[in-house]
C-alpha atoms as a PDB file:
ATOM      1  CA  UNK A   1     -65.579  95.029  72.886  1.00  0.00           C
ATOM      2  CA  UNK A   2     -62.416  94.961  70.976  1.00  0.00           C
ATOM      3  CA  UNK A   3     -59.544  97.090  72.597  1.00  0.00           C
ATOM      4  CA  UNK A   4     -55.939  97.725  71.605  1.00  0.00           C
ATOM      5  CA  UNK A   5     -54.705  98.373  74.900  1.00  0.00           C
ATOM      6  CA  UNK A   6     -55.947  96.917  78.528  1.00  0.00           C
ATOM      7  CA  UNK A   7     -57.486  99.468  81.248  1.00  0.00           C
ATOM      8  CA  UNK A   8     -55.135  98.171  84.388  1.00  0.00           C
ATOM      9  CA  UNK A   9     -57.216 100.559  86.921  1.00  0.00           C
ATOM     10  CA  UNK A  10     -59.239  99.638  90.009  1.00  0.00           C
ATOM     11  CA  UNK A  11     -62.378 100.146  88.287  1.00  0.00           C
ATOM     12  CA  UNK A  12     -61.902  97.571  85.897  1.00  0.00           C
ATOM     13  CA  UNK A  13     -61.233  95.198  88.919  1.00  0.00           C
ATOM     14  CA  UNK A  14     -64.578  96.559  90.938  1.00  0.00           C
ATOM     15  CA  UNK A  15     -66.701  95.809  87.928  1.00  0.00           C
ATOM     16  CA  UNK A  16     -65.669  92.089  87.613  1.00  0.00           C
ATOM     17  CA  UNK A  17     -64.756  93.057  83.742  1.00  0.00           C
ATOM     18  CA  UNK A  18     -61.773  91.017  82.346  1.00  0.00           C
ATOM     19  CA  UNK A  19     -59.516  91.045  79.223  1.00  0.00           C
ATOM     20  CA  UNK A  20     -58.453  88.440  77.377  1.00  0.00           C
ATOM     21  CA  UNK A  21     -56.025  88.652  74.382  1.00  0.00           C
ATOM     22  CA  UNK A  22     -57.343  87.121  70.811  1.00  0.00           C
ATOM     23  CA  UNK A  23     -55.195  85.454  68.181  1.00  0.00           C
ATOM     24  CA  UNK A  24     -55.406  88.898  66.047  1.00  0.00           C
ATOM     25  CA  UNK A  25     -53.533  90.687  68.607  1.00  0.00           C
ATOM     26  CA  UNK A  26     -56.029  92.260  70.148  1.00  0.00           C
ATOM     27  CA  UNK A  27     -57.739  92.662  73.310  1.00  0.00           C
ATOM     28  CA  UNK A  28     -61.484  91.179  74.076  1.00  0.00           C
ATOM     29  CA  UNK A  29     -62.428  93.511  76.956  1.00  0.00           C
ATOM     30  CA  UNK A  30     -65.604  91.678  78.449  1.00  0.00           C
ATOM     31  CA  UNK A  31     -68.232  90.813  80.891  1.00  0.00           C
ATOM     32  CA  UNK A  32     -68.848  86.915  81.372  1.00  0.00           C
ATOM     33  CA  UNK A  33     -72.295  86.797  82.811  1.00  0.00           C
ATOM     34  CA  UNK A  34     -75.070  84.098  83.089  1.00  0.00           C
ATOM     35  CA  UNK A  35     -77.325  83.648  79.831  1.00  0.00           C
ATOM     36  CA  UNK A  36     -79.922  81.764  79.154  1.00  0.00           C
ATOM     37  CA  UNK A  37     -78.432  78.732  80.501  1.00  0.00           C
ATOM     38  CA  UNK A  38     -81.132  80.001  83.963  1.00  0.00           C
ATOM     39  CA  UNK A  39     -84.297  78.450  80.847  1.00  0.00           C
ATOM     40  CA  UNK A  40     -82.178  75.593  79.899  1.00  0.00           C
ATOM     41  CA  UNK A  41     -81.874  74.875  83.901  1.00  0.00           C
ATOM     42  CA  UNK A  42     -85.979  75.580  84.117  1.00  0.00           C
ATOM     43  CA  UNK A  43     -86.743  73.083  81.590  1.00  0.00           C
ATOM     44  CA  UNK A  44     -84.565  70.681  82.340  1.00  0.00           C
ATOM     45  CA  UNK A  45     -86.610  70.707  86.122  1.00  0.00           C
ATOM     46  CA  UNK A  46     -90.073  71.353  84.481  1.00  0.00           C
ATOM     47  CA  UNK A  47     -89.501  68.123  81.926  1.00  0.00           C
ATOM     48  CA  UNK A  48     -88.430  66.109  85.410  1.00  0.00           C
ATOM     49  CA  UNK A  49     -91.543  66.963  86.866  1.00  0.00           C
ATOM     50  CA  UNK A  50     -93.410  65.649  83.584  1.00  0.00           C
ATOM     51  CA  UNK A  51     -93.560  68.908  82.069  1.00  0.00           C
ATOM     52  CA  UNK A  52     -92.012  68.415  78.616  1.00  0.00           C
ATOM     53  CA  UNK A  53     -91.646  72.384  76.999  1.00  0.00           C
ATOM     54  CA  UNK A  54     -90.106  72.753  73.879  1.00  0.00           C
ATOM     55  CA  UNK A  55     -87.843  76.312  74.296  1.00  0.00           C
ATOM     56  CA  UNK A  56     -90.805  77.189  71.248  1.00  0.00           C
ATOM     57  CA  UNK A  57     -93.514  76.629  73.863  1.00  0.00           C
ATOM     58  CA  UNK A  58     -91.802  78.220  76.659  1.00  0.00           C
ATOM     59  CA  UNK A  59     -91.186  81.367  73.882  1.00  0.00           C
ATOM     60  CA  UNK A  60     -94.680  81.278  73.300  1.00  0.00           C
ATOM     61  CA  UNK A  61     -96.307  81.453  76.999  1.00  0.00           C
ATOM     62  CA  UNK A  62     -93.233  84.071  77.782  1.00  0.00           C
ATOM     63  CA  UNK A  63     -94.986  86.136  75.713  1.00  0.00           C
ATOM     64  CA  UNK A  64     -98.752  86.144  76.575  1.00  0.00           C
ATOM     65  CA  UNK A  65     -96.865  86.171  80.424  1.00  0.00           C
ATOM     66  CA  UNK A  66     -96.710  89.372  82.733  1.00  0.00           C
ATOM     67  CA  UNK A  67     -93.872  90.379  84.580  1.00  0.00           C
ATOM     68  CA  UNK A  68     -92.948  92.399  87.478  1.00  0.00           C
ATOM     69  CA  UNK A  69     -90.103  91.198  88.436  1.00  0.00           C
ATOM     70  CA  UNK A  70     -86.255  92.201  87.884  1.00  0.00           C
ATOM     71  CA  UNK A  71     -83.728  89.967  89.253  1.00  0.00           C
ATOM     72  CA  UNK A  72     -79.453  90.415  88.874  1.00  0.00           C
ATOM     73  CA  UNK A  73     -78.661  87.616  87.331  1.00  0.00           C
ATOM     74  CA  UNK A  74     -75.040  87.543  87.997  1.00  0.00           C
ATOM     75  CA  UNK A  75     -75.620  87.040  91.330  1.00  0.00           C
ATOM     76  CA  UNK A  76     -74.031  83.269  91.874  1.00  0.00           C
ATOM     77  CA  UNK A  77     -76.856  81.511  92.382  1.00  0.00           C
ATOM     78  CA  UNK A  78     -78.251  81.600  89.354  1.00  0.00           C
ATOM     79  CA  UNK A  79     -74.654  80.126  87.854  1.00  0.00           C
ATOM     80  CA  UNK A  80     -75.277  76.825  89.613  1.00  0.00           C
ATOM     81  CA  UNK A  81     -76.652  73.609  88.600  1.00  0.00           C
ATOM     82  CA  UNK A  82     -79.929  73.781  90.478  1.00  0.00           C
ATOM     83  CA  UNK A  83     -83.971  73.532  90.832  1.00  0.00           C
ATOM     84  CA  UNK A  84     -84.038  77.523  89.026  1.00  0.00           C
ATOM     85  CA  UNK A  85     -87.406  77.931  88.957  1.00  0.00           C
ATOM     86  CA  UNK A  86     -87.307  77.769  92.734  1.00  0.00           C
ATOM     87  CA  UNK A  87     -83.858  79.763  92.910  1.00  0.00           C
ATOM     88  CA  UNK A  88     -86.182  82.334  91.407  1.00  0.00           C
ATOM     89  CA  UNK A  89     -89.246  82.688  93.064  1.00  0.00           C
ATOM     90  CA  UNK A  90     -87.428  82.675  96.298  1.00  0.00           C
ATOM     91  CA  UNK A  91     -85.117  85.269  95.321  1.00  0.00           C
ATOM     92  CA  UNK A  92     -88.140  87.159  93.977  1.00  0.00           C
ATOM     93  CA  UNK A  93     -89.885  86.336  97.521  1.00  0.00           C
ATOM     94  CA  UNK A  94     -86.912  87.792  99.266  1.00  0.00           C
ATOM     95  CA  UNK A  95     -86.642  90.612  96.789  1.00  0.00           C
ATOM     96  CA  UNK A  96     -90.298  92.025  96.399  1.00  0.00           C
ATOM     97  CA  UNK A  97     -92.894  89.801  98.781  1.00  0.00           C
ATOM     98  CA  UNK A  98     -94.250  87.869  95.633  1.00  0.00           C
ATOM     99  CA  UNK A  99     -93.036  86.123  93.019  1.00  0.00           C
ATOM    100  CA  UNK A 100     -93.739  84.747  89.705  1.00  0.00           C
ATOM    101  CA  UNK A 101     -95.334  81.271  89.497  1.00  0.00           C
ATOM    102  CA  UNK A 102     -95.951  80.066  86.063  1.00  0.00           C
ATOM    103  CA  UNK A 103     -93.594  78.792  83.446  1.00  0.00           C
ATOM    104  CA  UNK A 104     -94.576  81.968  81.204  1.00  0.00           C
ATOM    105  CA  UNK A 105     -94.240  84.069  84.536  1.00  0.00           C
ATOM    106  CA  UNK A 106     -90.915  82.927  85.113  1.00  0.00           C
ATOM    107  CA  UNK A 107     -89.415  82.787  81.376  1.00  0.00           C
ATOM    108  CA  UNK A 108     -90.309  86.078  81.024  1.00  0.00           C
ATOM    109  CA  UNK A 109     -89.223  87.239  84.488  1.00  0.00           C
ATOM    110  CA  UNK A 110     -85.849  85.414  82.945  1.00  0.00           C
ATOM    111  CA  UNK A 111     -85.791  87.593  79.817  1.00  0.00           C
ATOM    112  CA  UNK A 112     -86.673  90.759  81.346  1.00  0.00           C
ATOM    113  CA  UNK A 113     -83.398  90.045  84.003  1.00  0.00           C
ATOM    114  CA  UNK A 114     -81.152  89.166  81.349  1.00  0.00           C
ATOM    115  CA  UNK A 115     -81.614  92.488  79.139  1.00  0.00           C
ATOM    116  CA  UNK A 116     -81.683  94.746  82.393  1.00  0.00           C
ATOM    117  CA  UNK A 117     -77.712  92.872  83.065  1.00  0.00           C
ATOM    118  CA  UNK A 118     -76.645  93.372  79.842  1.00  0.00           C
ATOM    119  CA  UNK A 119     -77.821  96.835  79.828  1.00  0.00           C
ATOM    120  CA  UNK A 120     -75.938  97.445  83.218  1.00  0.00           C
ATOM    121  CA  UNK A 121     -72.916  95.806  82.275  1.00  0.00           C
ATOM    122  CA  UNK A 122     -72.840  97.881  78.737  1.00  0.00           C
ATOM    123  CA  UNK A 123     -73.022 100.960  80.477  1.00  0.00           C
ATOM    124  CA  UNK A 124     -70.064 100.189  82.749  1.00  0.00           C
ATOM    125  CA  UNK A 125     -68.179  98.563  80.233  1.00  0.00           C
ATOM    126  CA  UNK A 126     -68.636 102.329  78.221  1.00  0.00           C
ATOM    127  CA  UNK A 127     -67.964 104.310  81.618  1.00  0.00           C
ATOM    128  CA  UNK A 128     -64.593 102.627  81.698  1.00  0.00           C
ATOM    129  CA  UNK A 129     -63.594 103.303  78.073  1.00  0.00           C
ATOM    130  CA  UNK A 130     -65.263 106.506  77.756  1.00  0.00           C
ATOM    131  CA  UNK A 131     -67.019 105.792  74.307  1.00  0.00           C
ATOM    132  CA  UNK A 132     -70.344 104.982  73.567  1.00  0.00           C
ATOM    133  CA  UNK A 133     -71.460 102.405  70.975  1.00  0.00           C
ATOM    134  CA  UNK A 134     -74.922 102.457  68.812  1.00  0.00           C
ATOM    135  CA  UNK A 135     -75.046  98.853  67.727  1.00  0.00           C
ATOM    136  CA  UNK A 136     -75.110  96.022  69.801  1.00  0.00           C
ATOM    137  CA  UNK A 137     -73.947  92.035  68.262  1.00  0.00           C
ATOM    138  CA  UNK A 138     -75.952  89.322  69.674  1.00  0.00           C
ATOM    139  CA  UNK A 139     -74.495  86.055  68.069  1.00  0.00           C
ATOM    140  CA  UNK A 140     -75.453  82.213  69.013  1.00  0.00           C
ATOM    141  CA  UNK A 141     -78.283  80.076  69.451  1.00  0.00           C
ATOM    142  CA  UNK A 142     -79.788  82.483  71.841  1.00  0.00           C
ATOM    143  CA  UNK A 143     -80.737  84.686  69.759  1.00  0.00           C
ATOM    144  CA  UNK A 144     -83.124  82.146  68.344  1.00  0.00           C
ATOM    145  CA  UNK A 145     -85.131  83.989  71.335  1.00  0.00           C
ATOM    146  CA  UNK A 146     -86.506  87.099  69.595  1.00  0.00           C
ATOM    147  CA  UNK A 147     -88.429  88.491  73.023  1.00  0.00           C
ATOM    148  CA  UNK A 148     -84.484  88.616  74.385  1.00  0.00           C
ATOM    149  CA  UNK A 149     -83.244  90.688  71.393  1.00  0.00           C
ATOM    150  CA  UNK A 150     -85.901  93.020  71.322  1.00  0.00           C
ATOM    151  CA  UNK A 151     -86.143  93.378  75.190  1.00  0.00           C
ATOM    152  CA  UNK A 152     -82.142  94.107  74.476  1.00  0.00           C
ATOM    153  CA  UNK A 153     -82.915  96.315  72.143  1.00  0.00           C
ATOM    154  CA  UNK A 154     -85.444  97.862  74.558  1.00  0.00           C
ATOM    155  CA  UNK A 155     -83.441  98.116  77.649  1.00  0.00           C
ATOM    156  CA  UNK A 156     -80.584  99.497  75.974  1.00  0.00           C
ATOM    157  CA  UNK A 157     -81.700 102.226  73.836  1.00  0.00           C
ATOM    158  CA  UNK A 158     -79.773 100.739  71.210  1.00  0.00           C
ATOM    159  CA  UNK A 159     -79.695  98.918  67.753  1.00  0.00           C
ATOM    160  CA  UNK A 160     -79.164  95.210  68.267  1.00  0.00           C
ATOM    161  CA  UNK A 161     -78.279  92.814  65.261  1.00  0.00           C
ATOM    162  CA  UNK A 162     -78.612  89.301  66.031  1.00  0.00           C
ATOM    163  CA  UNK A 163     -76.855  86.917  63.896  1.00  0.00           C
ATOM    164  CA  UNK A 164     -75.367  84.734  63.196  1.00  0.00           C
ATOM    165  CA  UNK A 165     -76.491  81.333  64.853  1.00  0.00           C
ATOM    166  CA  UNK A 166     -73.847  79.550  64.126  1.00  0.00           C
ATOM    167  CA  UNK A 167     -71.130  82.249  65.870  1.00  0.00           C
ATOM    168  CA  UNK A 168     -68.435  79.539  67.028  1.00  0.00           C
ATOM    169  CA  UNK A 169     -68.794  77.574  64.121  1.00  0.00           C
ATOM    170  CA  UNK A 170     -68.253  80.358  61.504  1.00  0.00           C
ATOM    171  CA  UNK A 171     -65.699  82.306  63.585  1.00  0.00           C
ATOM    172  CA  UNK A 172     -63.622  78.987  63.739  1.00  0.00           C
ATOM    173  CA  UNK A 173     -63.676  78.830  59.945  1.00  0.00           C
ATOM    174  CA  UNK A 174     -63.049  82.577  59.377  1.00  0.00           C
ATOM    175  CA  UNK A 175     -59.454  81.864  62.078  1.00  0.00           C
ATOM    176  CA  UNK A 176     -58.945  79.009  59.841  1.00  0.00           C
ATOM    177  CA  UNK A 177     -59.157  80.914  56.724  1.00  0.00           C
ATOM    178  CA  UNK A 178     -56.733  83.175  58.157  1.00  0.00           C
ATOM    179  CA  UNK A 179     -54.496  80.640  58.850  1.00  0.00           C
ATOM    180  CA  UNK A 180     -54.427  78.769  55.059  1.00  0.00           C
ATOM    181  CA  UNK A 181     -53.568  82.365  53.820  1.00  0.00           C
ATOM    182  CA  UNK A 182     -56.964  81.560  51.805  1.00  0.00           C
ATOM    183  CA  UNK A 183     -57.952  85.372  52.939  1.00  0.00           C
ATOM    184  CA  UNK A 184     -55.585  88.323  53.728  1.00  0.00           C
ATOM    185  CA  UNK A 185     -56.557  89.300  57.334  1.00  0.00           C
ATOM    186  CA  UNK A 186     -59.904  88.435  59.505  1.00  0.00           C
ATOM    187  CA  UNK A 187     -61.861  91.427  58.020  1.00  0.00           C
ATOM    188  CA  UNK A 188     -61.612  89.557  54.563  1.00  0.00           C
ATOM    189  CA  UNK A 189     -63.049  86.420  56.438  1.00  0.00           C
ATOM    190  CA  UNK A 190     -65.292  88.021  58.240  1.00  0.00           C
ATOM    191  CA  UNK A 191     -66.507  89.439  54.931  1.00  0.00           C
ATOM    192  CA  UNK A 192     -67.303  86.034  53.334  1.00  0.00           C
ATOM    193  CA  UNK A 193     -69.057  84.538  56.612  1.00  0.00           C
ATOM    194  CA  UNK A 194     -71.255  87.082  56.387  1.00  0.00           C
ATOM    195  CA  UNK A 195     -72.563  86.430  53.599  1.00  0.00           C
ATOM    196  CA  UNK A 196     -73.607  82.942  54.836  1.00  0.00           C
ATOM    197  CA  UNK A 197     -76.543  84.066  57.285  1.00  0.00           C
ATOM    198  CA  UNK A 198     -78.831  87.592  57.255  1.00  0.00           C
ATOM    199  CA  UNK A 199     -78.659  89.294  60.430  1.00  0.00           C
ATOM    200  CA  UNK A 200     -81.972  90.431  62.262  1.00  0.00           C
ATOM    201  CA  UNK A 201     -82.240  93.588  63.326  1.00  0.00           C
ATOM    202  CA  UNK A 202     -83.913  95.113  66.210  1.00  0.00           C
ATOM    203  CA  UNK A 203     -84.751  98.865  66.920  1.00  0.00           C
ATOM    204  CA  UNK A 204     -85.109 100.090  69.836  1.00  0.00           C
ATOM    205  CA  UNK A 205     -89.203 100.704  71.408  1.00  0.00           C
ATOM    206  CA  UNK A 206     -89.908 103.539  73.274  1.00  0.00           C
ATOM    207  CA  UNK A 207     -91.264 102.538  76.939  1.00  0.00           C
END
């Protein structure tokens, strides 16, 4: 979220939330949590073990998968360069007395983690502020993962439009745009990049 002013109470602190200021003058008031970095980390130990998924396949058996299982996933040992797919079913082991054991099972077990975090950490991020928000951004080559949005969507209660792909790329032009004086403020920019990819958007399914 974008903030003109920081929230300097103890709350802020307790909820690991931290504010940065952006070249605009503003203030990015934010959450840094593990992504999907906890698949990248699964493949990279599936393809050492011979098991060569493309992050289509691994979308694709996600899907037909079922999942019980809710981890937190910024807990710090999912952060770490590691075998994850172990990380996970013993944290599921500890957690609920089973665990997921397939690549689909554990994907999805991934997915379902991830939009239960962000959920959390949108809700505390509003408590703080007192406002509520309708629409949530997703931007980056993450979003390439539809299941993700729409679990997002899901979790949350709440709009999500995911787009674009290319986030750093096209939010590095739009600063450098600024800078040329080739646009009048980052709104302008942010105007024209738009333009360059359609946003997908996902509404929220009831349970």
């Amino acid at each position: 979220m974008e903030i003109a002013t920081p929230y300097l109470t103890d709350e802020v602190f307790a909820k690991e939330i931290t504010q940065e200021a952006n070249a605009m003058g503003q203030i990015q008031f934010k959450r840094n949590v593990t992504g999907l970095w906890m698949i990248q980390e699964c493949r990279r130990i599936w393809q050492n073990e011979g098991k060569a998924y493309s992050y289509g396949e691994l979308s694709e058996l996600s899907k037909n998968a079922e999942s019980k299982w809710v981890l937190d996933t910024t807990e710090p040992c999912f952060a770490e360069r590691c075998d994850m797919p172990s990380v996970i079913i013993r944290r599921c082991m500890e957690l609920y007395g089973d665990a997921p054991q397939t690549p689909g099972e554990i994907c999805r077990t991934i997915e379902q983690s991830l939009a239960g975090t962000y959920s959390r950490i949108i809700n505390d991020m509003e408590t703080v502020i007192n406002k509520r928000f309708d629409k949530i951004y997703m931007v980056g080559g993450g979003i390439r993962n539809k299941q993700l949005s729409q679990m997002t969507a899901n979790q949350t209660q709440r709009e999500v439009i995911a787009g674009p792909v290319e986030a750093t790329v096209l939010g590095n032009l739009s600063m450098q745009m600024v800078a040329m004086k080739l646009v009048n403020n980052l709104n302008e920019a942010s105007a024209i990049v738009s333009k360059l990819e359609t946003p997908v958007r996902y509404l929220p399914q009831q349970p």
